[in-house]
PDB file of N, CA and C in Angstrom:
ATOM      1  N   UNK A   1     -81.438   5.242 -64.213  1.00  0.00           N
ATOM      2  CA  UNK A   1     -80.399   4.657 -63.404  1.00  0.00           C
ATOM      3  C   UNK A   1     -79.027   4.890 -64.027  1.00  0.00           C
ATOM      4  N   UNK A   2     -78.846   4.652 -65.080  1.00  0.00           N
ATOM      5  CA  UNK A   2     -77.581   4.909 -65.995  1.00  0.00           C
ATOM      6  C   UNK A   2     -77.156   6.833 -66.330  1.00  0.00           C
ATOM      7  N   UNK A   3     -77.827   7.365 -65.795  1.00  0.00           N
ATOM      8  CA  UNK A   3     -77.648   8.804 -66.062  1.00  0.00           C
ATOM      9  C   UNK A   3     -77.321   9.058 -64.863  1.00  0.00           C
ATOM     10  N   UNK A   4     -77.846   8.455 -63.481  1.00  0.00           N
ATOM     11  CA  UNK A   4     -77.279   8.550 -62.130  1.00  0.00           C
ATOM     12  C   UNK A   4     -76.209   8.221 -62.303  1.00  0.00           C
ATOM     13  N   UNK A   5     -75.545   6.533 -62.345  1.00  0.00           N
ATOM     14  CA  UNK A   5     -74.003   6.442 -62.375  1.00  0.00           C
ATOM     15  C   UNK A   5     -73.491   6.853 -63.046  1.00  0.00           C
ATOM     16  N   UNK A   6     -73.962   7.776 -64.458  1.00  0.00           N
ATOM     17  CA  UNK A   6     -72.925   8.599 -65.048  1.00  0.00           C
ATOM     18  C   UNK A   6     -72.538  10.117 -64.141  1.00  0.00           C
ATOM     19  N   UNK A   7     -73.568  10.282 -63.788  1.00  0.00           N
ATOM     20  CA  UNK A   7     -73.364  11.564 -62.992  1.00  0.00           C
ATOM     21  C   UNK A   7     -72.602  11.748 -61.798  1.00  0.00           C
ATOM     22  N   UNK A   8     -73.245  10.384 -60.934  1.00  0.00           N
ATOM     23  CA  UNK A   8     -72.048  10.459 -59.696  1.00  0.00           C
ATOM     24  C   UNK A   8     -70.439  10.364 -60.362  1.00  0.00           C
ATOM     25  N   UNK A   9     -70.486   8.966 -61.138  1.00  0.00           N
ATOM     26  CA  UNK A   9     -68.741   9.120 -61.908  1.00  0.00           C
ATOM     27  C   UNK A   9     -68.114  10.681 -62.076  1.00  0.00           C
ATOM     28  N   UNK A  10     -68.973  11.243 -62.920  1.00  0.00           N
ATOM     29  CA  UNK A  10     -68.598  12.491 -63.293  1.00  0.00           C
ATOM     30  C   UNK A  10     -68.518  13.215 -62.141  1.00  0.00           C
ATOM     31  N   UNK A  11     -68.895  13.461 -61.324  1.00  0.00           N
ATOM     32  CA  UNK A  11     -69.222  14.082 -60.046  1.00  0.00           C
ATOM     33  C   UNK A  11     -67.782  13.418 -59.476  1.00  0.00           C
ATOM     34  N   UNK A  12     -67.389  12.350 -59.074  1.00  0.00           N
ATOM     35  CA  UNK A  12     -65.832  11.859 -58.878  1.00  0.00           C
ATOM     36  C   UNK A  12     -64.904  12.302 -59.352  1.00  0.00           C
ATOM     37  N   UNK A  13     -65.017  12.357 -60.383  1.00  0.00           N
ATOM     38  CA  UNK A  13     -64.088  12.650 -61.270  1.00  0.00           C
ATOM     39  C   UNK A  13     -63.350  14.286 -61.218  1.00  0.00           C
ATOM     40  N   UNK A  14     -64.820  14.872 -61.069  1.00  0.00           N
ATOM     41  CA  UNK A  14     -64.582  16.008 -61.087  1.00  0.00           C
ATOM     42  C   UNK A  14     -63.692  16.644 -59.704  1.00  0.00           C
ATOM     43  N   UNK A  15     -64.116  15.778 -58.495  1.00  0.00           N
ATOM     44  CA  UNK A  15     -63.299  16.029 -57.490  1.00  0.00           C
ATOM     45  C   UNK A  15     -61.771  15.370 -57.329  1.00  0.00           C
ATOM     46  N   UNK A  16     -61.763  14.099 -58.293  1.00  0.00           N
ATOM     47  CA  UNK A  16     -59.889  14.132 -58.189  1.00  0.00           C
ATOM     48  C   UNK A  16     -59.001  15.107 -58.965  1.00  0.00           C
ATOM     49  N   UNK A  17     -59.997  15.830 -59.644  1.00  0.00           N
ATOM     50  CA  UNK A  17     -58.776  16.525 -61.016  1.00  0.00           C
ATOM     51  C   UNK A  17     -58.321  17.803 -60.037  1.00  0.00           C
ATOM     52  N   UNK A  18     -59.699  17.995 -58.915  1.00  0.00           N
ATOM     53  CA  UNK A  18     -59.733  19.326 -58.409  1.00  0.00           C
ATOM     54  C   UNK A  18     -58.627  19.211 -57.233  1.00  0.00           C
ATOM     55  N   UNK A  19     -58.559  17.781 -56.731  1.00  0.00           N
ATOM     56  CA  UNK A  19     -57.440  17.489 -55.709  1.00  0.00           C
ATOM     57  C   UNK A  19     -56.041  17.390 -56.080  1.00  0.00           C
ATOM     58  N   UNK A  20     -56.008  17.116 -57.169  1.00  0.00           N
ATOM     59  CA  UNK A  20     -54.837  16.845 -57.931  1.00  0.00           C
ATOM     60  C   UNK A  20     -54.249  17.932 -58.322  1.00  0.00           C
ATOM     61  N   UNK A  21     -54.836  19.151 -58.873  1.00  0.00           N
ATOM     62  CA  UNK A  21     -54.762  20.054 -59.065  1.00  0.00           C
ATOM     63  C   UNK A  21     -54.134  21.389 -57.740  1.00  0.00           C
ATOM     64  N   UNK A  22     -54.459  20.659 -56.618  1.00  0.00           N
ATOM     65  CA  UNK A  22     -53.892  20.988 -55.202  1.00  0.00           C
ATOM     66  C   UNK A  22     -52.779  20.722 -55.266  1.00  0.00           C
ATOM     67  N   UNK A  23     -52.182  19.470 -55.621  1.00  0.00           N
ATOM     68  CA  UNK A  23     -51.022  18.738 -55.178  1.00  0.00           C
ATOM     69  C   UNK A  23     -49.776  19.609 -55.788  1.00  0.00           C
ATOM     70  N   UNK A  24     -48.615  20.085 -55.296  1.00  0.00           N
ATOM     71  CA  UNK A  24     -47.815  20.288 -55.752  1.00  0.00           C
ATOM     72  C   UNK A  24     -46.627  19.253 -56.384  1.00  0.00           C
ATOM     73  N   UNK A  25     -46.054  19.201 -56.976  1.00  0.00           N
ATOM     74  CA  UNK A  25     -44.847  18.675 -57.667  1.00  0.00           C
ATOM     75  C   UNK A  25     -43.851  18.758 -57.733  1.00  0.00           C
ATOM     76  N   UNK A  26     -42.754  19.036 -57.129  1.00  0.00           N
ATOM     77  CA  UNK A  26     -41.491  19.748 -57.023  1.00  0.00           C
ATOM     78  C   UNK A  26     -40.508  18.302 -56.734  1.00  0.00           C
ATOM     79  N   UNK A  27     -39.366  18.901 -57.496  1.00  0.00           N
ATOM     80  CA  UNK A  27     -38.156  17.855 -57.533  1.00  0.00           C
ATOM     81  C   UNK A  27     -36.983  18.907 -56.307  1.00  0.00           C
ATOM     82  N   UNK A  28     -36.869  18.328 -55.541  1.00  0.00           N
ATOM     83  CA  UNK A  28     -36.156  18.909 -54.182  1.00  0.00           C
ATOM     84  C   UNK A  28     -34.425  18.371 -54.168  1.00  0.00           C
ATOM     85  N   UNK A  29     -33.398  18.907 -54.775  1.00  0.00           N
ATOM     86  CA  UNK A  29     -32.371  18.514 -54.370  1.00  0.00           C
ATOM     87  C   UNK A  29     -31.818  19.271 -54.153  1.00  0.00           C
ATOM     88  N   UNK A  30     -30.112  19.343 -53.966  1.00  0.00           N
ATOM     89  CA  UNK A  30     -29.237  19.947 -53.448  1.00  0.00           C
ATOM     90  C   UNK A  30     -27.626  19.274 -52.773  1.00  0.00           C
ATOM     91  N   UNK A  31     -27.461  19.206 -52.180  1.00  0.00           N
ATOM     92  CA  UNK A  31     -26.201  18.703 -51.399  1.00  0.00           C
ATOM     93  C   UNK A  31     -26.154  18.532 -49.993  1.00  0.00           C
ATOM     94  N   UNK A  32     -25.667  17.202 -49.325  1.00  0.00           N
ATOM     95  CA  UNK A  32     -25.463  17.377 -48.115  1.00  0.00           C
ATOM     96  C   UNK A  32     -24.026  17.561 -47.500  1.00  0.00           C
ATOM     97  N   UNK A  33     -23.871  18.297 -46.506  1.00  0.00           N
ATOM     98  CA  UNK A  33     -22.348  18.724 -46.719  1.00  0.00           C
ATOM     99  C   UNK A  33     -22.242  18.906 -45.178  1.00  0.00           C
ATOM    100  N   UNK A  34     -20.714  18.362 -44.454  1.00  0.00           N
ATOM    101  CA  UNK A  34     -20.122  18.681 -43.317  1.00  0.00           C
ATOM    102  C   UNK A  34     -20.777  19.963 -42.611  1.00  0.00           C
ATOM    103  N   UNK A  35     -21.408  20.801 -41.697  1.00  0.00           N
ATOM    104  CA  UNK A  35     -21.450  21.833 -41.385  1.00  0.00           C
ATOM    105  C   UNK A  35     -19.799  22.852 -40.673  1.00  0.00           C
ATOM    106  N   UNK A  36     -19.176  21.684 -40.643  1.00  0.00           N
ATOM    107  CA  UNK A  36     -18.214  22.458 -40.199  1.00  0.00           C
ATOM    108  C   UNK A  36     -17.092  22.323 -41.009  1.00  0.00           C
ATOM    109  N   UNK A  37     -16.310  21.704 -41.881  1.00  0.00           N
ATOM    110  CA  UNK A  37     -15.931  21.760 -42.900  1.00  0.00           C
ATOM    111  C   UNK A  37     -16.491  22.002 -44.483  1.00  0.00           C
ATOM    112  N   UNK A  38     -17.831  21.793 -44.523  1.00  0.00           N
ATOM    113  CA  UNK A  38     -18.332  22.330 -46.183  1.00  0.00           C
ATOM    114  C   UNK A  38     -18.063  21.030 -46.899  1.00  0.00           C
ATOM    115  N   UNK A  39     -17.487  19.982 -46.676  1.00  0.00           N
ATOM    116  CA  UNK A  39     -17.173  18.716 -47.511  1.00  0.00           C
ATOM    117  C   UNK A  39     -18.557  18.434 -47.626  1.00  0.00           C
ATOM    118  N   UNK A  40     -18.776  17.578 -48.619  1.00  0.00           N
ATOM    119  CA  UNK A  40     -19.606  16.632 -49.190  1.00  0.00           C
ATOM    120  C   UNK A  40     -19.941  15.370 -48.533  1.00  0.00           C
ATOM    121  N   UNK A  41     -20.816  15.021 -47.713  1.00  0.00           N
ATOM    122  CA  UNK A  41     -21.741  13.432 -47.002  1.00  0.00           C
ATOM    123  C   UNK A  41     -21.955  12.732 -48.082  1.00  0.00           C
ATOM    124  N   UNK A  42     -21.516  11.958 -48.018  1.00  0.00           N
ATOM    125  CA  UNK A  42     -21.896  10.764 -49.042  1.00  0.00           C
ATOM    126  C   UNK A  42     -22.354  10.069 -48.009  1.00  0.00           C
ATOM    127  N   UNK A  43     -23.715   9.063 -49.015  1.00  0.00           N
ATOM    128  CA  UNK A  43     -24.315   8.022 -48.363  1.00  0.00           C
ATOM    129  C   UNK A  43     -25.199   8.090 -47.219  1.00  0.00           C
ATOM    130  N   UNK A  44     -25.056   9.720 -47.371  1.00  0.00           N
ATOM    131  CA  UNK A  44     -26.445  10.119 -46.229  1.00  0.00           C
ATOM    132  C   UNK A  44     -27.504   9.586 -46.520  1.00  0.00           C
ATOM    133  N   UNK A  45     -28.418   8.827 -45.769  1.00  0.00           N
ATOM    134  CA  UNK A  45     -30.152   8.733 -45.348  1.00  0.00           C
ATOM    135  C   UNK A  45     -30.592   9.987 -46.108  1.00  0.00           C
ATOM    136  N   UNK A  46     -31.291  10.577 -46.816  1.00  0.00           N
ATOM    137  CA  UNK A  46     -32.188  11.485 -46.927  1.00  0.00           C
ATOM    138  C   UNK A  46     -33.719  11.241 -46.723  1.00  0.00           C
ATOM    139  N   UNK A  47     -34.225  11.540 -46.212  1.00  0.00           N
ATOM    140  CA  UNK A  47     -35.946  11.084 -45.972  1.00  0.00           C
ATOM    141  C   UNK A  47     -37.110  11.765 -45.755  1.00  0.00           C
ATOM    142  N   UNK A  48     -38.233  12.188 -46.274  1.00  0.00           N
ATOM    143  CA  UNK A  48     -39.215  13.394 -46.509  1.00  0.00           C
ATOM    144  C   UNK A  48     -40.328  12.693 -45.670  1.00  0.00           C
ATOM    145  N   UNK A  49     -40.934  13.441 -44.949  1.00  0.00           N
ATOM    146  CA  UNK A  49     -42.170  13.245 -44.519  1.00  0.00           C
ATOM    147  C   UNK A  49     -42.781  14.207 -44.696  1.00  0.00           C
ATOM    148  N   UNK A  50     -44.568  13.720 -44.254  1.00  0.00           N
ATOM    149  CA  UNK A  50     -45.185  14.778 -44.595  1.00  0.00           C
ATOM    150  C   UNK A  50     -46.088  15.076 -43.442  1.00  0.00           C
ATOM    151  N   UNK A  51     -46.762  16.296 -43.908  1.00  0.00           N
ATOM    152  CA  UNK A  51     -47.298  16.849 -42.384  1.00  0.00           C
ATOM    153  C   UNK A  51     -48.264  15.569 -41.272  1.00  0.00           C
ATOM    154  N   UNK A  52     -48.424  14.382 -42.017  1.00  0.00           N
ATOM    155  CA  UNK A  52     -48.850  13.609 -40.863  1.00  0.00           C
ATOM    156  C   UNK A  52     -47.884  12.868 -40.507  1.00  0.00           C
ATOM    157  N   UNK A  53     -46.317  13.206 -40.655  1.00  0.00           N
ATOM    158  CA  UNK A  53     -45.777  12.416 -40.135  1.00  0.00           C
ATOM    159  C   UNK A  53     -45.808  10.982 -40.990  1.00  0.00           C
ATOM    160  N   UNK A  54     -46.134  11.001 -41.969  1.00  0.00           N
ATOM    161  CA  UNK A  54     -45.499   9.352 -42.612  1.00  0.00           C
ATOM    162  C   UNK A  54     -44.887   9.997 -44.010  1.00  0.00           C
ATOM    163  N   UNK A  55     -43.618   8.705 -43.772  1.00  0.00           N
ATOM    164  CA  UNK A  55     -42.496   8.527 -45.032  1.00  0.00           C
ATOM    165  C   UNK A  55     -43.036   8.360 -46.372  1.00  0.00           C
ATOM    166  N   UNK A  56     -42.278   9.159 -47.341  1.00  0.00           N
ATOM    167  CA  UNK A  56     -43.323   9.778 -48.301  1.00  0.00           C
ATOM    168  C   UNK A  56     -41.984   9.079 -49.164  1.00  0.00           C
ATOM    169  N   UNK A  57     -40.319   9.463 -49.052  1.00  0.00           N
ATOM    170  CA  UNK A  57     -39.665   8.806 -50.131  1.00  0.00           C
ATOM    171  C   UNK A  57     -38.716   9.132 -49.282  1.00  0.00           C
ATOM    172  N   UNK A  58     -37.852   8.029 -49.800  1.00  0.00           N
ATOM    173  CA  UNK A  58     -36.519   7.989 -49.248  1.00  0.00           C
ATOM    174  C   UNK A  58     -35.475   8.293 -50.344  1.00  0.00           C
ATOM    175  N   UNK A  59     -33.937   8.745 -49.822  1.00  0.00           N
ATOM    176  CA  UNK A  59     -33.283   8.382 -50.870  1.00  0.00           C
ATOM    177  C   UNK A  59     -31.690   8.848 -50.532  1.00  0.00           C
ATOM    178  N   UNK A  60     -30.313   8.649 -50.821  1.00  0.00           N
ATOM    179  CA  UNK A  60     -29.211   8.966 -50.229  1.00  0.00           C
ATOM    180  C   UNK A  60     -28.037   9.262 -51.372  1.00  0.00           C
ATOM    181  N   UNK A  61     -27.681  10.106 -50.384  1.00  0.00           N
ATOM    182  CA  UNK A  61     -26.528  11.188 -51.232  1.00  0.00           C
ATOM    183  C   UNK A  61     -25.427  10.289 -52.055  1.00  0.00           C
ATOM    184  N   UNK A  62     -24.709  10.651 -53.250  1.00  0.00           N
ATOM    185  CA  UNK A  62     -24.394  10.017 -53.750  1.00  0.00           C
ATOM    186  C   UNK A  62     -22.978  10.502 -53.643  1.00  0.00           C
ATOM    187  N   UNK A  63     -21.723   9.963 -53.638  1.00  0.00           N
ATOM    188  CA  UNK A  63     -20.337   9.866 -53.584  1.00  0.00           C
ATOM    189  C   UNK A  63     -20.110  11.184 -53.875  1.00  0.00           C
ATOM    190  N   UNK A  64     -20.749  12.427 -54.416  1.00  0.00           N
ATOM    191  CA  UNK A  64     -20.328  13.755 -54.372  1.00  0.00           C
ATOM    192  C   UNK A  64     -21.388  14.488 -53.619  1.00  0.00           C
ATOM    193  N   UNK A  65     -22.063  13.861 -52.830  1.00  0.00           N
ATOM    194  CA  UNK A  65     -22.933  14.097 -52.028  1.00  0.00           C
ATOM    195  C   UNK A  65     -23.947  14.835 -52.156  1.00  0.00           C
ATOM    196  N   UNK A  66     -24.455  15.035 -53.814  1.00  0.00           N
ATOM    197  CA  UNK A  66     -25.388  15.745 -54.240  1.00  0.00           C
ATOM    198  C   UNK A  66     -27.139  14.520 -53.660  1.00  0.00           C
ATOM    199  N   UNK A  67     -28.095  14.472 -53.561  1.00  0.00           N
ATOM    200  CA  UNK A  67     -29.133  14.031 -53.251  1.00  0.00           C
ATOM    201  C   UNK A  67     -30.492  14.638 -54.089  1.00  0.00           C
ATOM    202  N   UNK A  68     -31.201  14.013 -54.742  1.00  0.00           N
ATOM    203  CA  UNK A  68     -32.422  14.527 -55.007  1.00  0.00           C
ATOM    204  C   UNK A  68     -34.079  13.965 -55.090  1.00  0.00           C
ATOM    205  N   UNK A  69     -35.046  14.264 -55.059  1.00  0.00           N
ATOM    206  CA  UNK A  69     -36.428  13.345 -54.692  1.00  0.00           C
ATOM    207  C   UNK A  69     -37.095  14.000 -55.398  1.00  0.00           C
ATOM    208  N   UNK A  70     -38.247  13.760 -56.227  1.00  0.00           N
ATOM    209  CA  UNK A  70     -39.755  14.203 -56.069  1.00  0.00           C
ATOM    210  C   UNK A  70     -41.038  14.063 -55.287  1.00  0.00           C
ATOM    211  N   UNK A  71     -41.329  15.467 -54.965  1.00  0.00           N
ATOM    212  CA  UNK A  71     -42.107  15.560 -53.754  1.00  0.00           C
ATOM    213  C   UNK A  71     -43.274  16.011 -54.483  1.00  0.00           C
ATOM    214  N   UNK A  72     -44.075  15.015 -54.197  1.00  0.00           N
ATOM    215  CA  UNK A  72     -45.561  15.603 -54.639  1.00  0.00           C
ATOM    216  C   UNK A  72     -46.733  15.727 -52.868  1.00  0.00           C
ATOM    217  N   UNK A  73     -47.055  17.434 -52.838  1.00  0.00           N
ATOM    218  CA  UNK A  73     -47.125  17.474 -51.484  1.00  0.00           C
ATOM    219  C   UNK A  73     -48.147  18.233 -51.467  1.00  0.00           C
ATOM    220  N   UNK A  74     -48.850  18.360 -51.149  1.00  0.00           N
ATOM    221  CA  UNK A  74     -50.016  19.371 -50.470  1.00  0.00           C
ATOM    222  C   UNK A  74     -50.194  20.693 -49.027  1.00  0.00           C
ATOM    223  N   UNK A  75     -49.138  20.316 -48.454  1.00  0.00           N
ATOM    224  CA  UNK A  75     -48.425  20.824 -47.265  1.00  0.00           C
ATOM    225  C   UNK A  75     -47.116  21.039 -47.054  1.00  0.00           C
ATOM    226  N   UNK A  76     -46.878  21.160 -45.785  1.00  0.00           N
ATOM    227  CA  UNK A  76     -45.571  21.270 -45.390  1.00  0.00           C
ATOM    228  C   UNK A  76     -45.092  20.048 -45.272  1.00  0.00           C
ATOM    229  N   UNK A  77     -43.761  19.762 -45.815  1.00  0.00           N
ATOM    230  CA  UNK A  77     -43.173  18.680 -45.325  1.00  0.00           C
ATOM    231  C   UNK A  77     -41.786  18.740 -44.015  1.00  0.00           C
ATOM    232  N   UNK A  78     -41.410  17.363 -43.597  1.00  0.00           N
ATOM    233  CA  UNK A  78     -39.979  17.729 -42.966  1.00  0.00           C
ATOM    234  C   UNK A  78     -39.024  16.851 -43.504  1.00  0.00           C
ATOM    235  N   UNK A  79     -37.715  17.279 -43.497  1.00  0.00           N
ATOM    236  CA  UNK A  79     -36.574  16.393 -44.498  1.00  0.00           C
ATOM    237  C   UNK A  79     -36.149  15.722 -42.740  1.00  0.00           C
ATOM    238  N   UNK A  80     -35.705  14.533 -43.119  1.00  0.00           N
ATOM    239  CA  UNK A  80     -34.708  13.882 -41.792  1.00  0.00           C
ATOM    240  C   UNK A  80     -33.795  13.352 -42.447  1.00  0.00           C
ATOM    241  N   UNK A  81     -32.400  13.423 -41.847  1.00  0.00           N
ATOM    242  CA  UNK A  81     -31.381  13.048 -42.538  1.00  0.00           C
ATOM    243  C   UNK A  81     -30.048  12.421 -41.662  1.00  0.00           C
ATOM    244  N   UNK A  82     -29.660  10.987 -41.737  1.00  0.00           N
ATOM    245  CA  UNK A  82     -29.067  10.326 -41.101  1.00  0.00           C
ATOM    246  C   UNK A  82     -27.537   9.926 -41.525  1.00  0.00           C
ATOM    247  N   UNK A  83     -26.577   9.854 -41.019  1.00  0.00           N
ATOM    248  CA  UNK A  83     -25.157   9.267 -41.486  1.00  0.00           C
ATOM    249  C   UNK A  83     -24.332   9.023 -40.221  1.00  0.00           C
ATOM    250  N   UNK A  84     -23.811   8.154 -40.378  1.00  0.00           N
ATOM    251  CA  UNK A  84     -23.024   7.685 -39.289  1.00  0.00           C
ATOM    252  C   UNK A  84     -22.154   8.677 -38.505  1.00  0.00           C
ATOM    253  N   UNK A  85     -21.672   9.303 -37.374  1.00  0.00           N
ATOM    254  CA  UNK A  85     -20.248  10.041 -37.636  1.00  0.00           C
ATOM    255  C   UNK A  85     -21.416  11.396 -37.041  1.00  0.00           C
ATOM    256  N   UNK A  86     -22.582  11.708 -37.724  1.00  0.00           N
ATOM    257  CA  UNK A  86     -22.948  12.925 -37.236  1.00  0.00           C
ATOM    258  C   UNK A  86     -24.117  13.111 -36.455  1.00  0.00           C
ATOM    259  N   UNK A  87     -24.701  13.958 -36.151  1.00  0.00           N
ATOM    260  CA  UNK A  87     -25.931  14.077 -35.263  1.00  0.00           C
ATOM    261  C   UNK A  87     -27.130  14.299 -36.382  1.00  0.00           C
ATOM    262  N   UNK A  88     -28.169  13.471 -35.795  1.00  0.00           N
ATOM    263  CA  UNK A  88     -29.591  13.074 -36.808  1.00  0.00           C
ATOM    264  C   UNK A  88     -29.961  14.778 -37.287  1.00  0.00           C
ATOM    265  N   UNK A  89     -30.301  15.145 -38.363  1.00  0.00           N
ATOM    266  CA  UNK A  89     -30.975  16.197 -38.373  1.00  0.00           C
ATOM    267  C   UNK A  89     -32.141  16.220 -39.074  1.00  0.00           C
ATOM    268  N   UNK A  90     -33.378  17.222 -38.539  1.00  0.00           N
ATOM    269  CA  UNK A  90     -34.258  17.288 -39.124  1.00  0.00           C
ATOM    270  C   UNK A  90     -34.671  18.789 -39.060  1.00  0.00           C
ATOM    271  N   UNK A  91     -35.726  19.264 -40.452  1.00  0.00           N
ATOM    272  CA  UNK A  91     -36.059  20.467 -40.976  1.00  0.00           C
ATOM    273  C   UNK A  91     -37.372  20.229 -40.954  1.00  0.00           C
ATOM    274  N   UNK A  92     -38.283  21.024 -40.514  1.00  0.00           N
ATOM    275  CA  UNK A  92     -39.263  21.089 -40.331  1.00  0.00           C
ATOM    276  C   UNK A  92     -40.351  22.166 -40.900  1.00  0.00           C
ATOM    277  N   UNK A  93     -41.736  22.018 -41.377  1.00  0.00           N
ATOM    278  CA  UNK A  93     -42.314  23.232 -41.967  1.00  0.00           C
ATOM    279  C   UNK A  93     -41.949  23.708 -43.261  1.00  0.00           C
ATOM    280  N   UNK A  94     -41.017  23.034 -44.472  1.00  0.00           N
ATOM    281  CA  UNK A  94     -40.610  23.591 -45.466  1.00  0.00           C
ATOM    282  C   UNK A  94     -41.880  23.261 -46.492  1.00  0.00           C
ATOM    283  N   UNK A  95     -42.175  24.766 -46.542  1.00  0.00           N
ATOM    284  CA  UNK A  95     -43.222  24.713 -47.718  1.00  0.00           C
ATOM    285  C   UNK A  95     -42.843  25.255 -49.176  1.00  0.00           C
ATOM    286  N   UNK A  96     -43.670  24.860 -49.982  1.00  0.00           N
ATOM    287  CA  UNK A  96     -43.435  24.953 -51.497  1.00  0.00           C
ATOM    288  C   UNK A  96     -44.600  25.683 -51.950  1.00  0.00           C
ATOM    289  N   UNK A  97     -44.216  27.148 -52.744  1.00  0.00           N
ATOM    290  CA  UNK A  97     -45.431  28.498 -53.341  1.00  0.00           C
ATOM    291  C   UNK A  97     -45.583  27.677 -54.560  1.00  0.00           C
ATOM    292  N   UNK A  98     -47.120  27.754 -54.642  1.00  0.00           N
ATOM    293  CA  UNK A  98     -48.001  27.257 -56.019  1.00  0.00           C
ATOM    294  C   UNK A  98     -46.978  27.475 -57.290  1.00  0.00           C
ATOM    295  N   UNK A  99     -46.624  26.492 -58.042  1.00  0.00           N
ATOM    296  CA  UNK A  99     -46.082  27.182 -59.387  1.00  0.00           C
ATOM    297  C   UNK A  99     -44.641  26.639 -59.221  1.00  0.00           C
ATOM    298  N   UNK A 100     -44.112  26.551 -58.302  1.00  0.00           N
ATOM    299  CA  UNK A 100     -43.116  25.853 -57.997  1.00  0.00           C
ATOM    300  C   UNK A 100     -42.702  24.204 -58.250  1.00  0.00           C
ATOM    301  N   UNK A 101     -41.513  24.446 -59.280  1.00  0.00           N
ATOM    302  CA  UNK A 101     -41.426  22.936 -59.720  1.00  0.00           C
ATOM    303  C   UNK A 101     -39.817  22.115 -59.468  1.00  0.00           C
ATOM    304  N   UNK A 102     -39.311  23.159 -59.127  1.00  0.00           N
ATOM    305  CA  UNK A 102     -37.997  22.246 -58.358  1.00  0.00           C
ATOM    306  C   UNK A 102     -37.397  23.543 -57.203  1.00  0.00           C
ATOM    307  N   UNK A 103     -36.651  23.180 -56.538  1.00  0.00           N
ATOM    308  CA  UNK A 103     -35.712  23.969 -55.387  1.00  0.00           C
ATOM    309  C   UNK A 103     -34.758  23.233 -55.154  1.00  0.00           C
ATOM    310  N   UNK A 104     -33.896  24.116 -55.074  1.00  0.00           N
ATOM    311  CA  UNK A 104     -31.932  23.568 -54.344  1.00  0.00           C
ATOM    312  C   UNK A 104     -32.499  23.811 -53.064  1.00  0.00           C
ATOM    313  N   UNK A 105     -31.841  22.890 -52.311  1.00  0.00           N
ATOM    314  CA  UNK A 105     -31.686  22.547 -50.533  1.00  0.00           C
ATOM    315  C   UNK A 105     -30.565  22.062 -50.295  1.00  0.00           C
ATOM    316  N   UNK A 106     -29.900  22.792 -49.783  1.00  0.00           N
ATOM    317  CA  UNK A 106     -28.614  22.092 -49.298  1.00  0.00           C
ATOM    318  C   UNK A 106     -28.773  21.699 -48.199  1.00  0.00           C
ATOM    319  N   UNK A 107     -28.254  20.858 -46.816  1.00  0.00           N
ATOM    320  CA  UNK A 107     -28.443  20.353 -45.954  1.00  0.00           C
ATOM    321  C   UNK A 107     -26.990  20.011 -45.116  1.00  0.00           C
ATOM    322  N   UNK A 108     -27.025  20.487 -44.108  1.00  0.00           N
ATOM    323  CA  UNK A 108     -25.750  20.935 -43.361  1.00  0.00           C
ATOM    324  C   UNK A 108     -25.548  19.700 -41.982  1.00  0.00           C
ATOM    325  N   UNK A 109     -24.784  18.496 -41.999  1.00  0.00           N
ATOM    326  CA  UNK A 109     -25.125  17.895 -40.969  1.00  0.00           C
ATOM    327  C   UNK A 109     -23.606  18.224 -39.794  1.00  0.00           C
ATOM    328  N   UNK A 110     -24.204  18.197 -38.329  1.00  0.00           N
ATOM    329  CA  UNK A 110     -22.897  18.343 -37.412  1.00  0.00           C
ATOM    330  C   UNK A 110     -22.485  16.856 -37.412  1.00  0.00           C
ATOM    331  N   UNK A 111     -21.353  17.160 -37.119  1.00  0.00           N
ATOM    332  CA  UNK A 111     -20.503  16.041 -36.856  1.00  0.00           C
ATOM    333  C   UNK A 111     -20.398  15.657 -34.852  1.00  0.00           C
ATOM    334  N   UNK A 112     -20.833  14.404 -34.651  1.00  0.00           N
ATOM    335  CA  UNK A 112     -20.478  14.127 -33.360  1.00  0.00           C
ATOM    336  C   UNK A 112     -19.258  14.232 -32.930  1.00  0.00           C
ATOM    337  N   UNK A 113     -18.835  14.821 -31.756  1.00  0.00           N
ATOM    338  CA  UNK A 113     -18.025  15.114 -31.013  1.00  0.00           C
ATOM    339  C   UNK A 113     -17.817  13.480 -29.919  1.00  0.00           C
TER     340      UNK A 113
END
């Protein structure tokens, strides 16, 4: 009996290291900036989801409007990104190649008219 629950354990075990081992890791920042002037958004919403559609981390641009997160992901994710003044935007499908441990993203929001 005790060589069974060692085995299934081990047998567990062996499948989180192998899932984990899937997961990517990447620190995702960059800048959010006017699309039509190039200025700097401060205090933008930044927000990551993931391919099922649920909020994975939040987080918002800071007074020079740089922004950054760690994304630990298995898929594609989408960034959504909110600030008063402009139109909601969202990016969709951005994937991350094995081996990959950070990327610049800059993020371009329009301004409402």
């Amino acid at each position: 009996m005790k060589l069974r629950t060692a085995l299934f354990a081990l047998g567990m075990f062996g499948h989180v290291a192998a899932t984990a081992q899937d997961t990517l890791h990447v620190q995702l920042h960059g800048m959010v900036v006017n699309a039509t002037t190039g200025e700097p958004v401060y205090e933008a919403l930044v927000e990551w989801y993931d391919a099922g559609g649920h909020r994975q981390a939040i987080t918002q641009s800071n007074s020079e409007g740089h922004y950054a997160m760690f994304i630990a992901t298995t898929g594609a994710i989408e960034l959504r990104v909110q600030e008063n003044g402009y139109a909601p935007f969202v990016e969709s499908d951005i994937v991350f190649e094995p081996g990959e441990s950070a990327r610049e993203h800059d993020l371009q929001l329009v301004p409402k008219e």
